[in-house]
C-alpha atoms as a PDB file:
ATOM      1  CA  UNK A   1     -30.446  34.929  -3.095  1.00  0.00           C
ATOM      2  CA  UNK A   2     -29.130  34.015  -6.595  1.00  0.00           C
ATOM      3  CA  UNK A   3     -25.385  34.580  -5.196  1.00  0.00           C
ATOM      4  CA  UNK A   4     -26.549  31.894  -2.439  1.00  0.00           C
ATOM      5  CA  UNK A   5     -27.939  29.298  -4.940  1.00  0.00           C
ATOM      6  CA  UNK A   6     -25.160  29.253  -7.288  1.00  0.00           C
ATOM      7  CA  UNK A   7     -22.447  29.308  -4.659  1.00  0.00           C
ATOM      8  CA  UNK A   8     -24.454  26.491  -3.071  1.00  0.00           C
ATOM      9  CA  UNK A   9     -24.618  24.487  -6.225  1.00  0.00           C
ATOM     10  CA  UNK A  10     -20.842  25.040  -7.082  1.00  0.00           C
ATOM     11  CA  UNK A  11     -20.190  23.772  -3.674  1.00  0.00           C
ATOM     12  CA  UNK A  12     -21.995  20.605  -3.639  1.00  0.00           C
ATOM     13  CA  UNK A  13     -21.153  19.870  -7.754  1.00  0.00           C
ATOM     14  CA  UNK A  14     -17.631  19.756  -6.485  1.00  0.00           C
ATOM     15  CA  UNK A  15     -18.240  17.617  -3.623  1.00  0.00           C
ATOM     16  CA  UNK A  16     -20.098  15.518  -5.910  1.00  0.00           C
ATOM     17  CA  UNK A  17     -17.138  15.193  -8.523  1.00  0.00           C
ATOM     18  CA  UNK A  18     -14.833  14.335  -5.825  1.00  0.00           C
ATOM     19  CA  UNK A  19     -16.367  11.720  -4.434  1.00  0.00           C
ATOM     20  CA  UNK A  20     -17.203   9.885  -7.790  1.00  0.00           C
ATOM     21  CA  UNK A  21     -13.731  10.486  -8.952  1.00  0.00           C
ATOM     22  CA  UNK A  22     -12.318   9.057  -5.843  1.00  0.00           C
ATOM     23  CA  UNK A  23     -10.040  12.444  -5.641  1.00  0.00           C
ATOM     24  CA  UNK A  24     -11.681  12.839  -2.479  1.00  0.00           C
ATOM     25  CA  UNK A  25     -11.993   9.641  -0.974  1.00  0.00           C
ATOM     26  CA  UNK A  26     -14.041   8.833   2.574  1.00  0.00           C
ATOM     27  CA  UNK A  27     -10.935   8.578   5.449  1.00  0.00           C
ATOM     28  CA  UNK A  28     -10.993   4.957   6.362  1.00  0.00           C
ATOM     29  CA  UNK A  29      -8.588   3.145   8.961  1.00  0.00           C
ATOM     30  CA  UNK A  30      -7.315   0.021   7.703  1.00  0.00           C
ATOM     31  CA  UNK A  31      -5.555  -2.937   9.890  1.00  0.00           C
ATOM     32  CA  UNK A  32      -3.259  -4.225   6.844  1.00  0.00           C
ATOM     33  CA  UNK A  33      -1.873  -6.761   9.432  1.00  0.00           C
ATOM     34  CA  UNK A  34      -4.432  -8.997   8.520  1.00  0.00           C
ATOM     35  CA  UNK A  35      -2.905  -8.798   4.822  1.00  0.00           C
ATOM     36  CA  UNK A  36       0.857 -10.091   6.386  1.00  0.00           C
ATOM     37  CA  UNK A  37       2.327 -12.458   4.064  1.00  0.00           C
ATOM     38  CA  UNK A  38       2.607 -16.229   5.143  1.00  0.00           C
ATOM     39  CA  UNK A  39       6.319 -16.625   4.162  1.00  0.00           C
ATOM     40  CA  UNK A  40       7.408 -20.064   2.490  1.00  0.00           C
ATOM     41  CA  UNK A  41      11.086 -20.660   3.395  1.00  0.00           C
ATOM     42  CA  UNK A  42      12.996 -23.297   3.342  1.00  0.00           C
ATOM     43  CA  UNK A  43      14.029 -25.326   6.678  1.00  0.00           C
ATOM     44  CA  UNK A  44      17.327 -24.619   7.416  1.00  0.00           C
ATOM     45  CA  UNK A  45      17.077 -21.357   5.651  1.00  0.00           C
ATOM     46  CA  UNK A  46      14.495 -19.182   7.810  1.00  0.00           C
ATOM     47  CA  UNK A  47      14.245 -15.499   8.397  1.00  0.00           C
ATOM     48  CA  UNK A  48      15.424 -13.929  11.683  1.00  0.00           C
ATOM     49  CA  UNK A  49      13.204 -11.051  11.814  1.00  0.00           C
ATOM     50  CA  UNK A  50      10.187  -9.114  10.372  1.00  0.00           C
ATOM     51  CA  UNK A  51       9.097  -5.720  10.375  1.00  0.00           C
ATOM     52  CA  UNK A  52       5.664  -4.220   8.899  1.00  0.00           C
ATOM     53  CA  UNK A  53       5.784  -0.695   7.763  1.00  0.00           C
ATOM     54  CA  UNK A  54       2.330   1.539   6.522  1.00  0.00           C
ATOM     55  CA  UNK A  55       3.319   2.955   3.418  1.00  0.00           C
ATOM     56  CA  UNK A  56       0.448   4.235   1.962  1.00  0.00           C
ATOM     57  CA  UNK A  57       0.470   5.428  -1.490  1.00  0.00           C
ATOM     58  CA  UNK A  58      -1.643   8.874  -2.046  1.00  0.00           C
ATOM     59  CA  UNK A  59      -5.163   7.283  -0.920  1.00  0.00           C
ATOM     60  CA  UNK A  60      -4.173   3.654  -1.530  1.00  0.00           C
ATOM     61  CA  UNK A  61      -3.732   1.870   1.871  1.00  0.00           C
ATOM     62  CA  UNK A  62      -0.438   0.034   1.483  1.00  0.00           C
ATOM     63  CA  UNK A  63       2.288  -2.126   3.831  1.00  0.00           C
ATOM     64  CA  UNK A  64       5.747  -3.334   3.269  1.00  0.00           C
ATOM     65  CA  UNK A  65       6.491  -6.018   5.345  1.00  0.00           C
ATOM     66  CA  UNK A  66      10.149  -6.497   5.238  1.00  0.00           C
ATOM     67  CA  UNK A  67      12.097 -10.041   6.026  1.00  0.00           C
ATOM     68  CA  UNK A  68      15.618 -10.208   7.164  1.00  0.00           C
ATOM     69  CA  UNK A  69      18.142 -12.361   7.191  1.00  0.00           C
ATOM     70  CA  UNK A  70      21.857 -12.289   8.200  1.00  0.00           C
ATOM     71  CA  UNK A  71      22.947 -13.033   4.772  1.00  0.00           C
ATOM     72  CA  UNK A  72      22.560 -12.897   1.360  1.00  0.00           C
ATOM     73  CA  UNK A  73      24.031 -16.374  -0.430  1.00  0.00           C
ATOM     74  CA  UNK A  74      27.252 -16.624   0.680  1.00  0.00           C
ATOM     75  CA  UNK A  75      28.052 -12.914   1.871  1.00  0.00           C
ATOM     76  CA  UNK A  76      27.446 -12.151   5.859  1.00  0.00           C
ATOM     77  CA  UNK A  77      25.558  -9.400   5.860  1.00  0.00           C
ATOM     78  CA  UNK A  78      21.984  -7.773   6.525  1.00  0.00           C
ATOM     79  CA  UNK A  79      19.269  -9.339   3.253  1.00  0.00           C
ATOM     80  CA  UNK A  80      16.166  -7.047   3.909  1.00  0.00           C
ATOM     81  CA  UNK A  81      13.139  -8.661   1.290  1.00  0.00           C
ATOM     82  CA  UNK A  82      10.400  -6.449   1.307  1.00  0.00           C
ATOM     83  CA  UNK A  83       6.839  -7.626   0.333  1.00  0.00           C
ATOM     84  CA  UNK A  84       4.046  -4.846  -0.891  1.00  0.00           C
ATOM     85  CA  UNK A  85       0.536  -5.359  -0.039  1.00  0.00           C
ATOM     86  CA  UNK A  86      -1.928  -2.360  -1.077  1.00  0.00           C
ATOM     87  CA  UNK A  87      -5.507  -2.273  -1.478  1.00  0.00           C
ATOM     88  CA  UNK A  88      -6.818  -0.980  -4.943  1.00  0.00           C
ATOM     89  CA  UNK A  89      -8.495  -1.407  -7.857  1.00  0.00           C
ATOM     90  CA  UNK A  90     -10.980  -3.481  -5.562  1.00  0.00           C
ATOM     91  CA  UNK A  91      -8.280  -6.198  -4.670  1.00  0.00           C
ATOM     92  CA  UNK A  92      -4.972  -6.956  -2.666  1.00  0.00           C
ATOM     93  CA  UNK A  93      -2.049  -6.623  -4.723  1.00  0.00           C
ATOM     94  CA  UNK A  94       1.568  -7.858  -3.798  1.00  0.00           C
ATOM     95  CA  UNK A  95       4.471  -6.492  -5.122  1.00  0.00           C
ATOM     96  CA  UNK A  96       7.702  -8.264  -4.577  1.00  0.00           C
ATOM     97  CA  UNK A  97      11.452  -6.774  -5.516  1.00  0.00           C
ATOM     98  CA  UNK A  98      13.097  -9.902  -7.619  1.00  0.00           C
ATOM     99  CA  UNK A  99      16.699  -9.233  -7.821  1.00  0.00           C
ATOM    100  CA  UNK A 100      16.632  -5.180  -7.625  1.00  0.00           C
ATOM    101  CA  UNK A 101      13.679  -5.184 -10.129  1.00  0.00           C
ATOM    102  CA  UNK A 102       9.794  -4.813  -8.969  1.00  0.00           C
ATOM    103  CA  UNK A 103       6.685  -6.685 -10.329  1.00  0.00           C
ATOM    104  CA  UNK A 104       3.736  -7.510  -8.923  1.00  0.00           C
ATOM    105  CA  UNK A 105       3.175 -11.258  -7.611  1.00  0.00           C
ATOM    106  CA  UNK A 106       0.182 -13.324  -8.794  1.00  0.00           C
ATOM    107  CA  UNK A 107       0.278 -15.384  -5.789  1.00  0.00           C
ATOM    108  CA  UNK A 108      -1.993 -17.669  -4.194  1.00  0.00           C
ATOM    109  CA  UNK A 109      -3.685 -16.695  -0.906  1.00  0.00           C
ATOM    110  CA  UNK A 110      -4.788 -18.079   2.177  1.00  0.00           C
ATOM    111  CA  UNK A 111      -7.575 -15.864   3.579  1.00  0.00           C
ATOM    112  CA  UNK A 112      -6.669 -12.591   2.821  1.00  0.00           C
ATOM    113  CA  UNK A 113      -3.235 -13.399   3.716  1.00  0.00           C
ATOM    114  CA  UNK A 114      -1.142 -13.790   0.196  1.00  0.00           C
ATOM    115  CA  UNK A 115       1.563 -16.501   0.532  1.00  0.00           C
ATOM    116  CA  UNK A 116       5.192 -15.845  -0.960  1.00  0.00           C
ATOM    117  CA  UNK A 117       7.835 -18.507  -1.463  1.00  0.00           C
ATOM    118  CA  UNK A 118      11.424 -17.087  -0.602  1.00  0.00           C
ATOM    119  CA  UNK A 119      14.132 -18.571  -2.505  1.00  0.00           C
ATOM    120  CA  UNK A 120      17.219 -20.418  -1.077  1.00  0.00           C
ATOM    121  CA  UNK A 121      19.996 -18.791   0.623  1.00  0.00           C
ATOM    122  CA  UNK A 122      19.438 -15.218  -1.880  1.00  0.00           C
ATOM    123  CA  UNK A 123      15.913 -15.085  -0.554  1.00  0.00           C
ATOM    124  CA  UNK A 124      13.820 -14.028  -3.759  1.00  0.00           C
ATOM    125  CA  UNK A 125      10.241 -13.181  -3.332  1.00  0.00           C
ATOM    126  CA  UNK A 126       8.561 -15.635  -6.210  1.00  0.00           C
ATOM    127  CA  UNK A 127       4.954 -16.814  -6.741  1.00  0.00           C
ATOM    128  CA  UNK A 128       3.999 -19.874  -4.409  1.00  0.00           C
ATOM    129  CA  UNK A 129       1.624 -22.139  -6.514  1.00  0.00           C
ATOM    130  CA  UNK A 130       2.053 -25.779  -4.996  1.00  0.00           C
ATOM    131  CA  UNK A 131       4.431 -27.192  -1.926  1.00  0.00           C
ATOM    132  CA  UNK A 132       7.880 -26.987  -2.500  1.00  0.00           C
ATOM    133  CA  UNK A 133       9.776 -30.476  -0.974  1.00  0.00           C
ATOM    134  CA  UNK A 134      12.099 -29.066   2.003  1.00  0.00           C
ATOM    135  CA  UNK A 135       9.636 -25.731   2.266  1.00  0.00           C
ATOM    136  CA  UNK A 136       7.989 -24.535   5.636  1.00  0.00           C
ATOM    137  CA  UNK A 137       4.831 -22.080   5.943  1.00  0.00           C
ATOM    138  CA  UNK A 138       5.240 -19.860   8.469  1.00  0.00           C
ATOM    139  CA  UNK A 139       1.920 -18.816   9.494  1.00  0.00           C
ATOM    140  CA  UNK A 140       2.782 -17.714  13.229  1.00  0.00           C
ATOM    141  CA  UNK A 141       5.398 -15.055  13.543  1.00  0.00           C
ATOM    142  CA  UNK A 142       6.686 -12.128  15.373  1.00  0.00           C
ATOM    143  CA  UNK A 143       6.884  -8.848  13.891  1.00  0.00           C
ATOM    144  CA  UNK A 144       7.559  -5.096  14.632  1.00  0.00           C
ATOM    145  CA  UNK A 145       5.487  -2.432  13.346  1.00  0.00           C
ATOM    146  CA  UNK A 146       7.815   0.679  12.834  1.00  0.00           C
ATOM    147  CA  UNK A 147       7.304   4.034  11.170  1.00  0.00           C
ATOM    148  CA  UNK A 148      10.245   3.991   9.438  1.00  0.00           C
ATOM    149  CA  UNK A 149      11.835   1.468   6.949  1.00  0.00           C
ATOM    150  CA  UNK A 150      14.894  -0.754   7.678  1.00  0.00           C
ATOM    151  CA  UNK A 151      16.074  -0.483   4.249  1.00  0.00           C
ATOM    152  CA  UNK A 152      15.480   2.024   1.404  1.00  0.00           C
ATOM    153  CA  UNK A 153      12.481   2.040  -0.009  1.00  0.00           C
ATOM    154  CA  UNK A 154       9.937   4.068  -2.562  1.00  0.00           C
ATOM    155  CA  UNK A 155       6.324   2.101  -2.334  1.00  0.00           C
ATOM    156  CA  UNK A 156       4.700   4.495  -4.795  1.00  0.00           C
ATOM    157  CA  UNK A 157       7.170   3.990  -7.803  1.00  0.00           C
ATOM    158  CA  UNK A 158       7.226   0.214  -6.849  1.00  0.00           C
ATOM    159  CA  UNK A 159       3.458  -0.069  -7.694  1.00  0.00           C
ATOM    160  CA  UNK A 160       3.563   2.394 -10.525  1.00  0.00           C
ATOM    161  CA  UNK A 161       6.630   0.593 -11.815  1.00  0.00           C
ATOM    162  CA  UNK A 162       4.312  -2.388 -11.935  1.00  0.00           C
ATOM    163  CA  UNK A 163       1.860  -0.646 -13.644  1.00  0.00           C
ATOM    164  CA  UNK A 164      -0.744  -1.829 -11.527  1.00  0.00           C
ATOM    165  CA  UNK A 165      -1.670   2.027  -9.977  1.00  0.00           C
ATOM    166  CA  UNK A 166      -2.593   4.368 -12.207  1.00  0.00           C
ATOM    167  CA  UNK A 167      -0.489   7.539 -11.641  1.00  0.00           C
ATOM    168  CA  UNK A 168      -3.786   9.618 -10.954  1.00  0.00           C
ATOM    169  CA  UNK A 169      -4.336   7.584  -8.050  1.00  0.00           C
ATOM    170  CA  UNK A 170      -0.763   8.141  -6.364  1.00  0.00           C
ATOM    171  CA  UNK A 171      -1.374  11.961  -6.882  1.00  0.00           C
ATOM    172  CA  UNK A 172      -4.763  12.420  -5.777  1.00  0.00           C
ATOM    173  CA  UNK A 173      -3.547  13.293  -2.694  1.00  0.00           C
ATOM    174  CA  UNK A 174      -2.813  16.636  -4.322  1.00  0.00           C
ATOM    175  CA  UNK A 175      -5.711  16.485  -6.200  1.00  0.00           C
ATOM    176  CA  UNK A 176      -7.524  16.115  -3.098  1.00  0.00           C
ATOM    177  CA  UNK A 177      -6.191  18.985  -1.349  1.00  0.00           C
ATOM    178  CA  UNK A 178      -7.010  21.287  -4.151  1.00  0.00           C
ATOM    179  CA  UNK A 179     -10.455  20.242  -3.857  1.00  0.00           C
ATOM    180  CA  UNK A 180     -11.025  20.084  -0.215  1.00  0.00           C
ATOM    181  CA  UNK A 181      -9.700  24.082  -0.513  1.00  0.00           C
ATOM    182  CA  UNK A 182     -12.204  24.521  -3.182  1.00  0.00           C
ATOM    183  CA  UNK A 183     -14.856  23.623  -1.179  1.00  0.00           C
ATOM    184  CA  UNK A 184     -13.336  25.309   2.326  1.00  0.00           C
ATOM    185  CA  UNK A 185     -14.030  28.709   0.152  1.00  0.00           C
ATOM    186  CA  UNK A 186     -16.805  27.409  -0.978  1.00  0.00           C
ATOM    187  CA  UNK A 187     -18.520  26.960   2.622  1.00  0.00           C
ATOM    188  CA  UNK A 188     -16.790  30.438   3.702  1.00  0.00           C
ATOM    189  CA  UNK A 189     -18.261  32.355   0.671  1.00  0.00           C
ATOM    190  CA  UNK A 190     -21.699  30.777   2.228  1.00  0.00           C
ATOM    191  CA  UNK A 191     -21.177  31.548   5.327  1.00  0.00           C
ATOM    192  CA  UNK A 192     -20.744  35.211   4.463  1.00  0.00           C
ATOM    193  CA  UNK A 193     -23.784  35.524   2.493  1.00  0.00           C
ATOM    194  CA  UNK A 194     -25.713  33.827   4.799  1.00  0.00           C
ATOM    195  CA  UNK A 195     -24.786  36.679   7.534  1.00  0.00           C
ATOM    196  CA  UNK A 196     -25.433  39.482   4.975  1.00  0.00           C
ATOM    197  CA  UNK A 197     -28.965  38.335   4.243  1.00  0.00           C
END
């Protein structure tokens, strides 16, 4: 009976720390499409296609929704632009690669939609604070979802580049498995004692 007790306690103490720690976090299905950026571009200078990719990073729900164009300034030749939106830290964050280098945008949003200006003809992501003369919202547009990524692409070390994630986070999906196995042997060693009794 004391066996049964203390496994019981170890089991639920762990299930306890897991959940409060957010190692262990409740499996929750998020539609980031309602997070797709409004892109800002200018008139004669619009995107050709879009493609949203889940990314998630460890347990934080994440998107890249990548822009193309057909070329990049004055070179003909495929300009993906991704845009980042995860879900952490109680917030949407969007992180935005600015010539090779990542940061996190402090843009302005429209609903829970964050809009991003693109720059002319080299297309870089940047903050969108007031109307821009010869700019165009694009709040209507086509996109493809896809499982893979059109260009190359590492979501995790773009948000931990940015400093925004803490690392913990990002790994507690290892975390998490070590704990769900924890209590798996838990509820076995429970099971056993409860046919021995």
């Amino acid at each position: 009976m004391l066996r049964y007790l203390a496994i019981t306690w170890i089991a639920v103490f762990l299930a306890v720390l897991a959940f409060y720690s957010g190692i262990l976090p409740l499996a929750v299905a998020v539609d980031l499409s309602i997070y797709r950026p409004i892109p800002v571009v200018f008139r004669d200078d619009a995107f050709d296609r879009a493609v949203m990719v889940v990314d998630n990073c460890g347990s934080v729900p994440a998107a890249v929704f990548w822009f193309h164009w057909g070329y990049d300034g004055p070179e003909r030749r495929d300009d993906w632009e991704p845009i980042v939106v995860a879900l952490h830290s109680g917030g949407i964050h969007v992180y935005a690669r600015a010539h090779y280098i990542w940061r996190e945008l402090d843009t302005v949003f429209n609903g829970s939609r964050p809009v991003v200006l693109f720059g002319y003809l080299w297309h870089t992501p940047m903050e969108w604070r007031a109307p821009v003369p010869g700019t165009v919202a694009v709040y209507d547009y086509s996109y493809e979802v896809s499982d893979t990524h059109p260009a190359e692409i590492d979501v995790c070390r773009a948000m931990d580049v940015c400093s925004s994630v803490p690392s913990w986070i990002a790994a507690s999906a290892g975390a998490a498995s070590l704990v769900t196995g924890a209590l798996g042997i838990a509820a076995l060693a429970i099971s056993y004692i409860r046919r021995s009794v």
